[in-house]
C-alpha atoms as a PDB file:
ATOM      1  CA  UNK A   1      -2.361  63.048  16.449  1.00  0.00           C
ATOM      2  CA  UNK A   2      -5.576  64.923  16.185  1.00  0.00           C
ATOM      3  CA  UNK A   3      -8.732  62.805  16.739  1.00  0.00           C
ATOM      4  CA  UNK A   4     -10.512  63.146  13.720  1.00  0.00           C
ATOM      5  CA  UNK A   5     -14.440  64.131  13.792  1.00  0.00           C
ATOM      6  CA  UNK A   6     -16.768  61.735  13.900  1.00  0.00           C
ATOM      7  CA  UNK A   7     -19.374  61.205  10.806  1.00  0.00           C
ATOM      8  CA  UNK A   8     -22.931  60.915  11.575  1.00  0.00           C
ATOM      9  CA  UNK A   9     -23.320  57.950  10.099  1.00  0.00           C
ATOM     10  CA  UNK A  10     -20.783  56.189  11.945  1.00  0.00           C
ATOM     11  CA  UNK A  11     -23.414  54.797  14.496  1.00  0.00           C
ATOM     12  CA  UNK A  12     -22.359  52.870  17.346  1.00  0.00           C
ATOM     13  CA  UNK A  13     -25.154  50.631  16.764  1.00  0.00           C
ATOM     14  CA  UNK A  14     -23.551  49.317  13.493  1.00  0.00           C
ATOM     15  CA  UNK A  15     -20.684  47.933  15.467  1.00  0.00           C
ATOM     16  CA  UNK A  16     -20.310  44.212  15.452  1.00  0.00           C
ATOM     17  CA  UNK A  17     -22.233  42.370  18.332  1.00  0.00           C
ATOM     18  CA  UNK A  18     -18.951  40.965  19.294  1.00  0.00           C
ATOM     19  CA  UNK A  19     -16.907  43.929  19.077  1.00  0.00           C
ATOM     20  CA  UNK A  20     -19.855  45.491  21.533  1.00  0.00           C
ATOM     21  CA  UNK A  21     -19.695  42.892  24.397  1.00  0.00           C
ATOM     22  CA  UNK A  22     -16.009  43.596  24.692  1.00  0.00           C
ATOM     23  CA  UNK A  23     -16.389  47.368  25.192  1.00  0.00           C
ATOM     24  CA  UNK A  24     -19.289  46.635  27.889  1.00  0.00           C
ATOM     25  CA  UNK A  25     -16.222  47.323  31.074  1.00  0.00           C
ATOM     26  CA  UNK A  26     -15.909  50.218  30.316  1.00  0.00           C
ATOM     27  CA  UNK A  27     -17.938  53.835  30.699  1.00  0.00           C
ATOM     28  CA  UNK A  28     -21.090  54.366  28.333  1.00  0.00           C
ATOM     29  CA  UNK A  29     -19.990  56.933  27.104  1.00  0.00           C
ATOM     30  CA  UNK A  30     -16.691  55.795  26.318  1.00  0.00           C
ATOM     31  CA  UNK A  31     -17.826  52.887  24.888  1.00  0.00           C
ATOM     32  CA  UNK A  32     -19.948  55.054  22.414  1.00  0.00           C
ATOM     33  CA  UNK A  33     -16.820  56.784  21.294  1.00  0.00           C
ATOM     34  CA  UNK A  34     -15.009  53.808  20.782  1.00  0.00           C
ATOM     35  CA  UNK A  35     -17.768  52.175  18.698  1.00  0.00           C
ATOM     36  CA  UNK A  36     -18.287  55.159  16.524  1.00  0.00           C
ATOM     37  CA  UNK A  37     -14.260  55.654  16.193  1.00  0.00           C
ATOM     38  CA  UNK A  38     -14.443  51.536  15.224  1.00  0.00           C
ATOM     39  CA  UNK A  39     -17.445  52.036  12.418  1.00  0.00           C
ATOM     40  CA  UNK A  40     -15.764  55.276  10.889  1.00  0.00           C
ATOM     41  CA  UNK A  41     -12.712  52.912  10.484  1.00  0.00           C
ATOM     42  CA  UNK A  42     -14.970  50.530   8.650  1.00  0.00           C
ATOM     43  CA  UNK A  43     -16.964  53.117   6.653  1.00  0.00           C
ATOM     44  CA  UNK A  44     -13.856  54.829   5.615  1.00  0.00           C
ATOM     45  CA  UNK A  45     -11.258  52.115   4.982  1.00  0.00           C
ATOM     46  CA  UNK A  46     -11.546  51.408   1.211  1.00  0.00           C
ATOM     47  CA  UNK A  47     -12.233  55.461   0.020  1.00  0.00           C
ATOM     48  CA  UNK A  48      -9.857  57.190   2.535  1.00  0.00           C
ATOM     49  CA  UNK A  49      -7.592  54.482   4.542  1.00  0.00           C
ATOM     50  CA  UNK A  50      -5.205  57.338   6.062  1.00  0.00           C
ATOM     51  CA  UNK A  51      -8.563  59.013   7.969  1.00  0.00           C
ATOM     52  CA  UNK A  52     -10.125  55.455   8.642  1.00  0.00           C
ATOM     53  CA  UNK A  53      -6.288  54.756  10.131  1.00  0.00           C
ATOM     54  CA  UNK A  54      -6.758  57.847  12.174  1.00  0.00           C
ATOM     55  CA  UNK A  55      -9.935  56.566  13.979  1.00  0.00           C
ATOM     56  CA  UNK A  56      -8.320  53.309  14.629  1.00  0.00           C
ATOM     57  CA  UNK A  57      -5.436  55.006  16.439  1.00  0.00           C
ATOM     58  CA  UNK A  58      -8.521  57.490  18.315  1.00  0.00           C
ATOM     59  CA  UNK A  59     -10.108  54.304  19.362  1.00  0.00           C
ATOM     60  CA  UNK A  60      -6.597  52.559  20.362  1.00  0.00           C
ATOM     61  CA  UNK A  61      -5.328  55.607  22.239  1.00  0.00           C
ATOM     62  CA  UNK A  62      -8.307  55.662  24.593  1.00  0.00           C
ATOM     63  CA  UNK A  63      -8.324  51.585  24.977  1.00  0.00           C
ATOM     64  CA  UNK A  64      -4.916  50.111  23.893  1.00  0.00           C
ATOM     65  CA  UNK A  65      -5.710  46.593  25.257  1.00  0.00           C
ATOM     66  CA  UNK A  66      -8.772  45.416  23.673  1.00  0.00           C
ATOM     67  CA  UNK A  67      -8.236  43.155  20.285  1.00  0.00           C
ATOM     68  CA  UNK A  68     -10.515  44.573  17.981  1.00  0.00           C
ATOM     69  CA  UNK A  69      -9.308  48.435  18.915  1.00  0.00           C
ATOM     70  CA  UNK A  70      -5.382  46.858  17.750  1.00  0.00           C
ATOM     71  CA  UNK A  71      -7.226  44.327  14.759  1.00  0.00           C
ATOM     72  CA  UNK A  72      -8.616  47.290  13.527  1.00  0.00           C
ATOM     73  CA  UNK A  73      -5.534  49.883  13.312  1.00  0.00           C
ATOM     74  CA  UNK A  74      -3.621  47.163  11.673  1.00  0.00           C
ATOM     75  CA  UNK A  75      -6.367  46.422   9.152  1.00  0.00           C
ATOM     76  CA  UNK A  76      -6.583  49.633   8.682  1.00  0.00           C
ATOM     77  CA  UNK A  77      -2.730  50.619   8.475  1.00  0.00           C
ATOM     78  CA  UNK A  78      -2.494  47.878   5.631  1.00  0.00           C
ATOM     79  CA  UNK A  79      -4.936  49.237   3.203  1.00  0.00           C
ATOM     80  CA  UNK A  80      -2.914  52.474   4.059  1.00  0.00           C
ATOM     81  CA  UNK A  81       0.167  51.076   2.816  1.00  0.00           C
ATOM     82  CA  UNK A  82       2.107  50.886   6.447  1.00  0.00           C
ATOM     83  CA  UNK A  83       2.653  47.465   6.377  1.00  0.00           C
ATOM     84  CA  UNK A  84       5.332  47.675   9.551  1.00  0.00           C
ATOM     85  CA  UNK A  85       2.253  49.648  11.804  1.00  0.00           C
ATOM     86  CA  UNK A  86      -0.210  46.649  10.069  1.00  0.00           C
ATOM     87  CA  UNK A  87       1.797  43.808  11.867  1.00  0.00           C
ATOM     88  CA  UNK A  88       2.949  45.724  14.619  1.00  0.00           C
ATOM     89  CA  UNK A  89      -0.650  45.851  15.326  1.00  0.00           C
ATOM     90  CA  UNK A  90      -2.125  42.841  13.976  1.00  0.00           C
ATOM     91  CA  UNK A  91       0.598  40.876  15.783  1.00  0.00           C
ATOM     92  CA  UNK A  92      -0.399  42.819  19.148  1.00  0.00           C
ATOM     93  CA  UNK A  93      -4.391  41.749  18.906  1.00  0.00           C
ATOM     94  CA  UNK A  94      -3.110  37.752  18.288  1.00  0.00           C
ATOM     95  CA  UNK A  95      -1.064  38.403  21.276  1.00  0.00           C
ATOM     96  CA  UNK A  96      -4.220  39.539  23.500  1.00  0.00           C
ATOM     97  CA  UNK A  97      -6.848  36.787  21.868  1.00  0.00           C
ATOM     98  CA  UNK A  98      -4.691  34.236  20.410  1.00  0.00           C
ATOM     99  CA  UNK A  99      -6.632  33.947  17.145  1.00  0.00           C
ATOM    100  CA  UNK A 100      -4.562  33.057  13.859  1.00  0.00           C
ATOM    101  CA  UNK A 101      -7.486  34.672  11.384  1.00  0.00           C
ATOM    102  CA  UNK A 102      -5.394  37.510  10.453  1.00  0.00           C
ATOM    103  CA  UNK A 103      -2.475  35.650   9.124  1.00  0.00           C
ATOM    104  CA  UNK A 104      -3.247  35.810   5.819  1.00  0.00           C
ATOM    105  CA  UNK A 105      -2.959  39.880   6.345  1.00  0.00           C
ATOM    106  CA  UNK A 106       0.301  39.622   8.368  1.00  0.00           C
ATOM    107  CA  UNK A 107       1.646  37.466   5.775  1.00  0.00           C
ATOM    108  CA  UNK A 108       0.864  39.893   3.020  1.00  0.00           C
ATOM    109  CA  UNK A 109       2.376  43.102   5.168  1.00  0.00           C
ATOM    110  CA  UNK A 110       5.377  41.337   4.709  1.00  0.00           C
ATOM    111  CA  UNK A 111       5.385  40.887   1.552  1.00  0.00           C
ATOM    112  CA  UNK A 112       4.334  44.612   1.190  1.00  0.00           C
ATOM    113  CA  UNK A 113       7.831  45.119   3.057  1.00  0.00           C
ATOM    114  CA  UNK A 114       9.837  42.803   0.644  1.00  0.00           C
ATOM    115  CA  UNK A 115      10.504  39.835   2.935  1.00  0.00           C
ATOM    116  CA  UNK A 116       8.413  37.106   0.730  1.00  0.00           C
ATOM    117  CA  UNK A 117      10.385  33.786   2.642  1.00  0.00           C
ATOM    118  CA  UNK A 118       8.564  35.320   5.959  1.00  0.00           C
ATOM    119  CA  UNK A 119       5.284  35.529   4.094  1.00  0.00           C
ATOM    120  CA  UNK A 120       5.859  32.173   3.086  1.00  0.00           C
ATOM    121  CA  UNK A 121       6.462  31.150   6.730  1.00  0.00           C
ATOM    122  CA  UNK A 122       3.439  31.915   7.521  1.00  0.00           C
ATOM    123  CA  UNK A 123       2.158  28.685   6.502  1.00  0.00           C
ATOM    124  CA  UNK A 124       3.736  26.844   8.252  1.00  0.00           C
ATOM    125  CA  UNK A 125       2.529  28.445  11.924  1.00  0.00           C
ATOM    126  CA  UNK A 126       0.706  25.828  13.807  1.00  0.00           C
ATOM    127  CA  UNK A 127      -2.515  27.888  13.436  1.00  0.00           C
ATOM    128  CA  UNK A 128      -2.741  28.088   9.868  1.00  0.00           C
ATOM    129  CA  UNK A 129      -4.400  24.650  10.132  1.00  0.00           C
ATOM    130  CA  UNK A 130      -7.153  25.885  12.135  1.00  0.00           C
ATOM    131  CA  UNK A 131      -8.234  28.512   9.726  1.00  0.00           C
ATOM    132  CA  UNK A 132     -11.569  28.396   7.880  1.00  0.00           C
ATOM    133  CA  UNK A 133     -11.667  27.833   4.382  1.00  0.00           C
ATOM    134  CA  UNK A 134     -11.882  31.265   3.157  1.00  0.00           C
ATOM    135  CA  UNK A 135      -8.490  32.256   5.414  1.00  0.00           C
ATOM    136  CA  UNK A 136      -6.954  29.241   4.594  1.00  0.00           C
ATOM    137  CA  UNK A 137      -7.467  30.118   0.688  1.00  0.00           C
ATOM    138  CA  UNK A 138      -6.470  33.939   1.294  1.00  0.00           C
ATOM    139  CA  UNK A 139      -3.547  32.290   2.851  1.00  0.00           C
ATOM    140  CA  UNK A 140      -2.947  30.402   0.019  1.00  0.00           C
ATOM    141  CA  UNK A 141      -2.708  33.163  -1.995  1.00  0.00           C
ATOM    142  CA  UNK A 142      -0.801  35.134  -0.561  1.00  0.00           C
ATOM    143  CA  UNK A 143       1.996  32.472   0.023  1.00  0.00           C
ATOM    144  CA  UNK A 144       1.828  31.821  -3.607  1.00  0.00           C
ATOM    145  CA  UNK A 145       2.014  35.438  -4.369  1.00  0.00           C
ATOM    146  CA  UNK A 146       5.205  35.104  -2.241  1.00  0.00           C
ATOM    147  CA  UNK A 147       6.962  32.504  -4.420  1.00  0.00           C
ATOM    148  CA  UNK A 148       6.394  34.727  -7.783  1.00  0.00           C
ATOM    149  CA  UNK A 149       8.174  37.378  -5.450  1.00  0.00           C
ATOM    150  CA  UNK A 150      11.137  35.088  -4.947  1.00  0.00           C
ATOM    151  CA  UNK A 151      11.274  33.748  -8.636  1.00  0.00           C
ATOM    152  CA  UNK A 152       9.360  30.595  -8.091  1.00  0.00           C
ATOM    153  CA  UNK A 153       5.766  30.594 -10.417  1.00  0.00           C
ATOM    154  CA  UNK A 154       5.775  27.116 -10.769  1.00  0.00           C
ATOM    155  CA  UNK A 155       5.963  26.178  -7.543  1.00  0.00           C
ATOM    156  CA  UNK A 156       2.844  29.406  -7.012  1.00  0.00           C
ATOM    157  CA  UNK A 157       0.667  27.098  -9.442  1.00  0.00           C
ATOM    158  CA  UNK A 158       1.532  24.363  -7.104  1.00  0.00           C
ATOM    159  CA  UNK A 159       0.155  25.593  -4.113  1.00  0.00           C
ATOM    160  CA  UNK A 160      -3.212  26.786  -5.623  1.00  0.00           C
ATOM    161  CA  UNK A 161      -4.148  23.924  -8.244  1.00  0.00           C
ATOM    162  CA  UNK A 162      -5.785  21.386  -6.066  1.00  0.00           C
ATOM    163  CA  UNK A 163      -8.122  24.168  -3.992  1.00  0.00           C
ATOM    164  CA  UNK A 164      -8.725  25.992  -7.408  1.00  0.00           C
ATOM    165  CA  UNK A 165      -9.639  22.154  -8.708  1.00  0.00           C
ATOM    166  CA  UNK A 166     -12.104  21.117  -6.463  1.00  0.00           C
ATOM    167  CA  UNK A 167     -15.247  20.616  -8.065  1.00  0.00           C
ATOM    168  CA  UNK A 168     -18.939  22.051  -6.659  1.00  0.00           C
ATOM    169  CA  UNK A 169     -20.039  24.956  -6.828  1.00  0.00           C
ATOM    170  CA  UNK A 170     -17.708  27.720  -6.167  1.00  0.00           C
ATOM    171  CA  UNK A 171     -17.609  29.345  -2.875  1.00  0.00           C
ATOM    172  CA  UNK A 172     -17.245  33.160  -2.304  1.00  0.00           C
ATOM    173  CA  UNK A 173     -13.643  33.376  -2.676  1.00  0.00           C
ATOM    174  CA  UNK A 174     -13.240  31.644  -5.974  1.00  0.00           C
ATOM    175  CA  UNK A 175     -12.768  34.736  -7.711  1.00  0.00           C
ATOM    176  CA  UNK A 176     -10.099  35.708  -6.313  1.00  0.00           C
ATOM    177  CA  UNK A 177      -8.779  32.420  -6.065  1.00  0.00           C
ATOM    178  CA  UNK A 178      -8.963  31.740  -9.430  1.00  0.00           C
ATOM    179  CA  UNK A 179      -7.355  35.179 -10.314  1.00  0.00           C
ATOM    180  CA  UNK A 180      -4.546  34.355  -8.244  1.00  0.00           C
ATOM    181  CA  UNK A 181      -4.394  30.694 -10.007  1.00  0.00           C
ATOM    182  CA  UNK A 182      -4.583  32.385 -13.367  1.00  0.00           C
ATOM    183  CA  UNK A 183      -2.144  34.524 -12.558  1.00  0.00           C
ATOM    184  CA  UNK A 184       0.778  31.941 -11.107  1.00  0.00           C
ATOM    185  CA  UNK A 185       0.246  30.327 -14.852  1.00  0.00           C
ATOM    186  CA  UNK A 186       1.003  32.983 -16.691  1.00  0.00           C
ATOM    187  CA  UNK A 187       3.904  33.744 -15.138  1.00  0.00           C
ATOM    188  CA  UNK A 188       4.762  30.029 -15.433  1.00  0.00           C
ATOM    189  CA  UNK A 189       4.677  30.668 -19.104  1.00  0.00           C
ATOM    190  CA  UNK A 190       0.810  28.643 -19.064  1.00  0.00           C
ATOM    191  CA  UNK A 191      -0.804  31.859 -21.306  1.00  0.00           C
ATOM    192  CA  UNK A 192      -3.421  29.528 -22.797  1.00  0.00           C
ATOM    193  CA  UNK A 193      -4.494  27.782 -19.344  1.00  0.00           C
ATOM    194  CA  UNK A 194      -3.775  31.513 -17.564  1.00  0.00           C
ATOM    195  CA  UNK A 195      -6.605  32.825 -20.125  1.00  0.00           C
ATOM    196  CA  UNK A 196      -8.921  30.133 -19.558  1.00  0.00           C
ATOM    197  CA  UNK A 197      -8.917  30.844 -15.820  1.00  0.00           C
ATOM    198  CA  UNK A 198      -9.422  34.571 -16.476  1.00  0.00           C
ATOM    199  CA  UNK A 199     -12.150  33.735 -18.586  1.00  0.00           C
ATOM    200  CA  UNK A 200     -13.954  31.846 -16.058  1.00  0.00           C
ATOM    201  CA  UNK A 201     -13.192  33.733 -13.295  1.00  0.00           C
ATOM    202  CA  UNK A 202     -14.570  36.938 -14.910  1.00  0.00           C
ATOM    203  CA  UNK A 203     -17.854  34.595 -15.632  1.00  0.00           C
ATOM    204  CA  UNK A 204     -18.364  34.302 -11.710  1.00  0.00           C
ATOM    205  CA  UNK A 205     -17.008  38.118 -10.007  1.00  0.00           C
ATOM    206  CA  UNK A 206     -19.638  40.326 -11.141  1.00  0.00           C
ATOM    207  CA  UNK A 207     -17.408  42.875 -12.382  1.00  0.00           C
ATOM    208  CA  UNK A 208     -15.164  42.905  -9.633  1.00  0.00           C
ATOM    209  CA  UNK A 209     -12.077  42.412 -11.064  1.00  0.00           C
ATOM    210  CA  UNK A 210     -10.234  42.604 -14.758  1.00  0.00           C
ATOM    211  CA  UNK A 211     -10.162  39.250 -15.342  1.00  0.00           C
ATOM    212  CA  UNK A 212     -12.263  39.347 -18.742  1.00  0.00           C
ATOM    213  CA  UNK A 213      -9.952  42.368 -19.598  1.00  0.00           C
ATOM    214  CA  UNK A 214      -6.836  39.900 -19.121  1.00  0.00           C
ATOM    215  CA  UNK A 215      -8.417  36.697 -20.642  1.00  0.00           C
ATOM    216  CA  UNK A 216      -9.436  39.313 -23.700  1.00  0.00           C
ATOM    217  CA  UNK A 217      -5.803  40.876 -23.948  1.00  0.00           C
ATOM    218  CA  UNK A 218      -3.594  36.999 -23.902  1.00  0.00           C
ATOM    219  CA  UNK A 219      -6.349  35.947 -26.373  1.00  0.00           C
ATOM    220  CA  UNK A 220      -6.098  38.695 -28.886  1.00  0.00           C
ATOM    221  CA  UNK A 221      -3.233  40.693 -27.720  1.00  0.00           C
ATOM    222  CA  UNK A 222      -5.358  44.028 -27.591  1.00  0.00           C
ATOM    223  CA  UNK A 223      -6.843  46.149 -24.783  1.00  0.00           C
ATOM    224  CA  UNK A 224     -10.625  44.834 -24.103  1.00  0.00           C
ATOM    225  CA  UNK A 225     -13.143  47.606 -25.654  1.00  0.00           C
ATOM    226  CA  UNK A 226     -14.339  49.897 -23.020  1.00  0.00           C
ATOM    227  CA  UNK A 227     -17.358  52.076 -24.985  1.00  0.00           C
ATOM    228  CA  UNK A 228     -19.214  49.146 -26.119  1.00  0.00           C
ATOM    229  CA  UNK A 229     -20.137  45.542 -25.484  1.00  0.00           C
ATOM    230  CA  UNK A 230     -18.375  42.683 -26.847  1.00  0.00           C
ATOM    231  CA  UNK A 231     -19.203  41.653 -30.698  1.00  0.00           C
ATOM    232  CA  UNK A 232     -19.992  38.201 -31.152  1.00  0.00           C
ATOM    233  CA  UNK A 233     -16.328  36.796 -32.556  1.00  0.00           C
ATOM    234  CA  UNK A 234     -15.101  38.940 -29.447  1.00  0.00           C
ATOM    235  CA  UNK A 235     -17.242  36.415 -26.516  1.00  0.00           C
ATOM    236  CA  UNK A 236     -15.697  33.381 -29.153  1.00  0.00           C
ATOM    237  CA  UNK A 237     -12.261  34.001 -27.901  1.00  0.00           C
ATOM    238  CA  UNK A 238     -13.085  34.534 -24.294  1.00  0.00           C
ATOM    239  CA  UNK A 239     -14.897  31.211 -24.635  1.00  0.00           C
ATOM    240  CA  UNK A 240     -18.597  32.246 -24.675  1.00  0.00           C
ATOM    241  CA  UNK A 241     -20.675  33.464 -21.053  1.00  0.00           C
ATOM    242  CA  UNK A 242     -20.328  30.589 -18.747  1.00  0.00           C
ATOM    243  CA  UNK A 243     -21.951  30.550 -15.214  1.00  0.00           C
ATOM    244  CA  UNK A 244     -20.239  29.555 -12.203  1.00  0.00           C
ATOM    245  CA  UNK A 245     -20.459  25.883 -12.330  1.00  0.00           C
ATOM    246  CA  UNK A 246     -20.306  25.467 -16.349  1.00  0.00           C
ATOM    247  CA  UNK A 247     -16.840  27.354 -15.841  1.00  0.00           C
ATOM    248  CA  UNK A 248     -15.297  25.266 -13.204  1.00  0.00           C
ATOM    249  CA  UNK A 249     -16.588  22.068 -15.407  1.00  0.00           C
ATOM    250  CA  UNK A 250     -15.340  23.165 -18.467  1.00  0.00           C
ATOM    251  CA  UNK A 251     -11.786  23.863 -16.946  1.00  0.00           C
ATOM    252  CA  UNK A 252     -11.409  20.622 -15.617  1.00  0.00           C
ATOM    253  CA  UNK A 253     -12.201  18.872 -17.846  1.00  0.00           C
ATOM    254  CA  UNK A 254      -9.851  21.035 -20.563  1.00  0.00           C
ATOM    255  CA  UNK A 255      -6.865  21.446 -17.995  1.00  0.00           C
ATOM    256  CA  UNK A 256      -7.559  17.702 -16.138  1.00  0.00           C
ATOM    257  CA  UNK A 257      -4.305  16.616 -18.557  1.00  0.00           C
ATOM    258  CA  UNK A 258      -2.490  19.463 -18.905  1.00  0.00           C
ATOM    259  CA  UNK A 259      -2.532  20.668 -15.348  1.00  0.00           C
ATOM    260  CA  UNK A 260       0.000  18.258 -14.459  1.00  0.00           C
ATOM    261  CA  UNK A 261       2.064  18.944 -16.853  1.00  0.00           C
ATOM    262  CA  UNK A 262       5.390  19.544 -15.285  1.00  0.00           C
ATOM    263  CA  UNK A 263       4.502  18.320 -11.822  1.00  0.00           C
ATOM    264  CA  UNK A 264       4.818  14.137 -11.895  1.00  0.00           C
ATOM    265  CA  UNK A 265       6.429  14.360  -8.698  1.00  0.00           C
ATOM    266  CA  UNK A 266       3.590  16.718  -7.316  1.00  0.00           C
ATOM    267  CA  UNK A 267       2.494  13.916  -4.661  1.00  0.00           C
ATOM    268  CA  UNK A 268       5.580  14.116  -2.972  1.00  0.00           C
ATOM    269  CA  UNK A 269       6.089  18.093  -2.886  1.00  0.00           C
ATOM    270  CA  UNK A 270       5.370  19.840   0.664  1.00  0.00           C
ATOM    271  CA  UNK A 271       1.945  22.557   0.495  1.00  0.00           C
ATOM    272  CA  UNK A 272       4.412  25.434   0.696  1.00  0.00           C
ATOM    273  CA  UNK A 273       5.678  24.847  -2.465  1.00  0.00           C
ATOM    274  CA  UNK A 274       8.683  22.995  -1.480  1.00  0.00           C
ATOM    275  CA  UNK A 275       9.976  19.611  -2.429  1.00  0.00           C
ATOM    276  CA  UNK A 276      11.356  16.778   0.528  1.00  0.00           C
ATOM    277  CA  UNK A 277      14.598  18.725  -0.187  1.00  0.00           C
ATOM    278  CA  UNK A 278      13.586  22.087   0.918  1.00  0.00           C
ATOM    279  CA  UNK A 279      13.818  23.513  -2.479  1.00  0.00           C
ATOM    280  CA  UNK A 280      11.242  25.651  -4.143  1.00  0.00           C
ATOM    281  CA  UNK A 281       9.555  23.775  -6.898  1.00  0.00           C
ATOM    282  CA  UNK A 282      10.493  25.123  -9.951  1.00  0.00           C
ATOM    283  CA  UNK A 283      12.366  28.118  -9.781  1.00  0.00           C
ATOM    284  CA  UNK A 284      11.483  31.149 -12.413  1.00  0.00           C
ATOM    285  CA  UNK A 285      10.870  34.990 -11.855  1.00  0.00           C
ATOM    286  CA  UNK A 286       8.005  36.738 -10.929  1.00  0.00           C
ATOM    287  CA  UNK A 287       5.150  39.295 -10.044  1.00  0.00           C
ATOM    288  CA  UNK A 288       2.930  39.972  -7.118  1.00  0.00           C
ATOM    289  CA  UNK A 289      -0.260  39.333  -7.313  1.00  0.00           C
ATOM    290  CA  UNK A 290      -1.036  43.202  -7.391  1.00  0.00           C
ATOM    291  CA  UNK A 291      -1.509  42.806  -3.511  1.00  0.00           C
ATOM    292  CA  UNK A 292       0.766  44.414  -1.588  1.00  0.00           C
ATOM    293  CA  UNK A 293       2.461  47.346  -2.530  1.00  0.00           C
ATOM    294  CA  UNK A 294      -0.027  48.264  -3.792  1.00  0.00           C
ATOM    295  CA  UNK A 295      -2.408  47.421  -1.258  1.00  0.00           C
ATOM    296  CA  UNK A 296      -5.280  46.046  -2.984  1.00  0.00           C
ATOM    297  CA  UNK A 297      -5.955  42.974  -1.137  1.00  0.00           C
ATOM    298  CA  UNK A 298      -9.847  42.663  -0.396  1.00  0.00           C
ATOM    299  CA  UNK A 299      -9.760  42.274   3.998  1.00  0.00           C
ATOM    300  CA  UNK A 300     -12.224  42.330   6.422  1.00  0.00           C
ATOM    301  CA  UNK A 301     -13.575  44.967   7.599  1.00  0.00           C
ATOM    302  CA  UNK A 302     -13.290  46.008  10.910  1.00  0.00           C
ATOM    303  CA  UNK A 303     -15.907  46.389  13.505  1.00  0.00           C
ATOM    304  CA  UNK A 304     -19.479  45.779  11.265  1.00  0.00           C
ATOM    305  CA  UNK A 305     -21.209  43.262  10.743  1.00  0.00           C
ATOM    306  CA  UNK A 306     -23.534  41.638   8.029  1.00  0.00           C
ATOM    307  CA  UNK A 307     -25.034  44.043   5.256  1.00  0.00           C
ATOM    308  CA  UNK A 308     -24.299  47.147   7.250  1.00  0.00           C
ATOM    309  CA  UNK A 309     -20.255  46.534   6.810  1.00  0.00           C
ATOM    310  CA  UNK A 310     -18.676  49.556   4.142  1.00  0.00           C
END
């Protein structure tokens, strides 16, 4: 492989603080190299994954054995669509620091490969516990992403509706929690509750994702206008503008009855989805949450930190 150049603006400075102490054994100038290889990954990853994977490997051929150098070629390898390199790699930096964080990646590489029941395994590794909440929900997702693989959208509205429920004000990763939620009901066949989730979740993600676009099109069965804002009968259907917290409260208390429709035995079912029996609960066909094969999943990105990450 040819080592790519290095931009200008990939300053080693930039690198996470972390990331920095663990390059301190070796030479400075080395160590320079490697940061700046580490930030171009970072800076490149969303616009041009293939070159931001080609730093990664720059930085991992030099230093093979450091965590971050690995955590980064496999982050980077997933948003380029090499799912097999992604765990490869990702599974090589757990081995060298032990941490569980990237699980909810791994778990979507192998989904991205076509082997949803190992995705779904992933839950049940005796770190998942120990993630923080925003893993643990990404985990979540992806898992029930992995049972509208396999057929199983009911049993994908299972394992999101009591996070998606809690009430408060939403944290950061309620968008695309809520997506994901909205999304496991409509392919349970929930298109009203499926729209109402859109709705709200496009009242909460800035613009981040076509949510209002998909609570517009199950409402009126047409393509959201693009040239021109939203007459008045048009915000009607999607329910009106609703901040964060006025959206949460409004779906619960519209969906508090009918959420549990279906599910009287949803005490008793296991968090992967599964009842005592082992069987998936509720067994229909599916769709990916666009994550995957596609490789659209919003992931860290390696080596920055706070406001200067790209």
């Amino acid at each position: 492989m040819v080592t790519p150049p290095l931009p200008e603006e990939a300053r080693a400075d930039l690198l996470d603080q972390d990331v920095r102490r663990s390059l301190r054994g070796l030479p400075s100038s080395l160590a320079d190299t490697i940061a700046r290889h580490l930030v171009a990954t970072a800076l490149l990853l969303d616009d041009d994954p293939a070159t931001a994977l080609n730093h990664a490997r720059a930085a991992a051929d030099r230093v093979p054995r450091l965590a971050a150098v690995r955590e980064a070629v496999g982050i980077a390898a997933y948003h380029a669509g090499e799912y097999a390199t992604a765990l490869l790699e990702l599974r090589a930096a757990r081995r060298i620091d032990g941490s569980a964080h990237n699980l909810p990646l791994m778990a979507d590489s192998e989904r991205g490969l076509g082997r949803a029941d190992r995705a779904i395994a992933y839950l049940r590794d005796p770190q998942a516990e120990s993630l923080d909440p925003a893993a643990r929900a990404e985990l979540l997702i992806v898992v029930s992403g992995a049972r509208r693989d396999l057929g199983q959208p009911d049993a994908a509205v299972l394992l999101l509706r009591d996070l998606a429920n809690v009430k408060g004000t939403p944290p950061p990763w309620a968008p695309r929690l809520w997506y994901a939620y909205a999304e496991a009901l409509l392919a349970a066949g929930r298109d009203e509750e499926a729209a109402r989730w859109f709705t709200s979740t496009a009242a909460i993600d800035e613009g981040e994702t076509d949510a209002a676009a998909r609570a517009y099109f199950i409402t009126t069965g047409e393509l959201l206008p693009q040239d021109e804002d939203l007459d008045e009968d048009d915000t009607e259907d999607l329910d009106g503008e609703l901040d964060a917290e006025d959206a949460q409260e409004s779906l619960l208390e519209d969906l508090s009855a009918s959420d549990d429709e279906g599910f009287e035995d949803d005490d008793d079912d296991d968090e992967d989805g599964e009842d005592e029996d082992g069987e998936a609960a509720g067994s229909v066909a599916v769709d990916a949450p666009q994550a995957p094969a596609a490789g659209t999943r919003e992931t860290p990105q390696a080596g920055t930190s706070g406001d200067e990450r790209a």
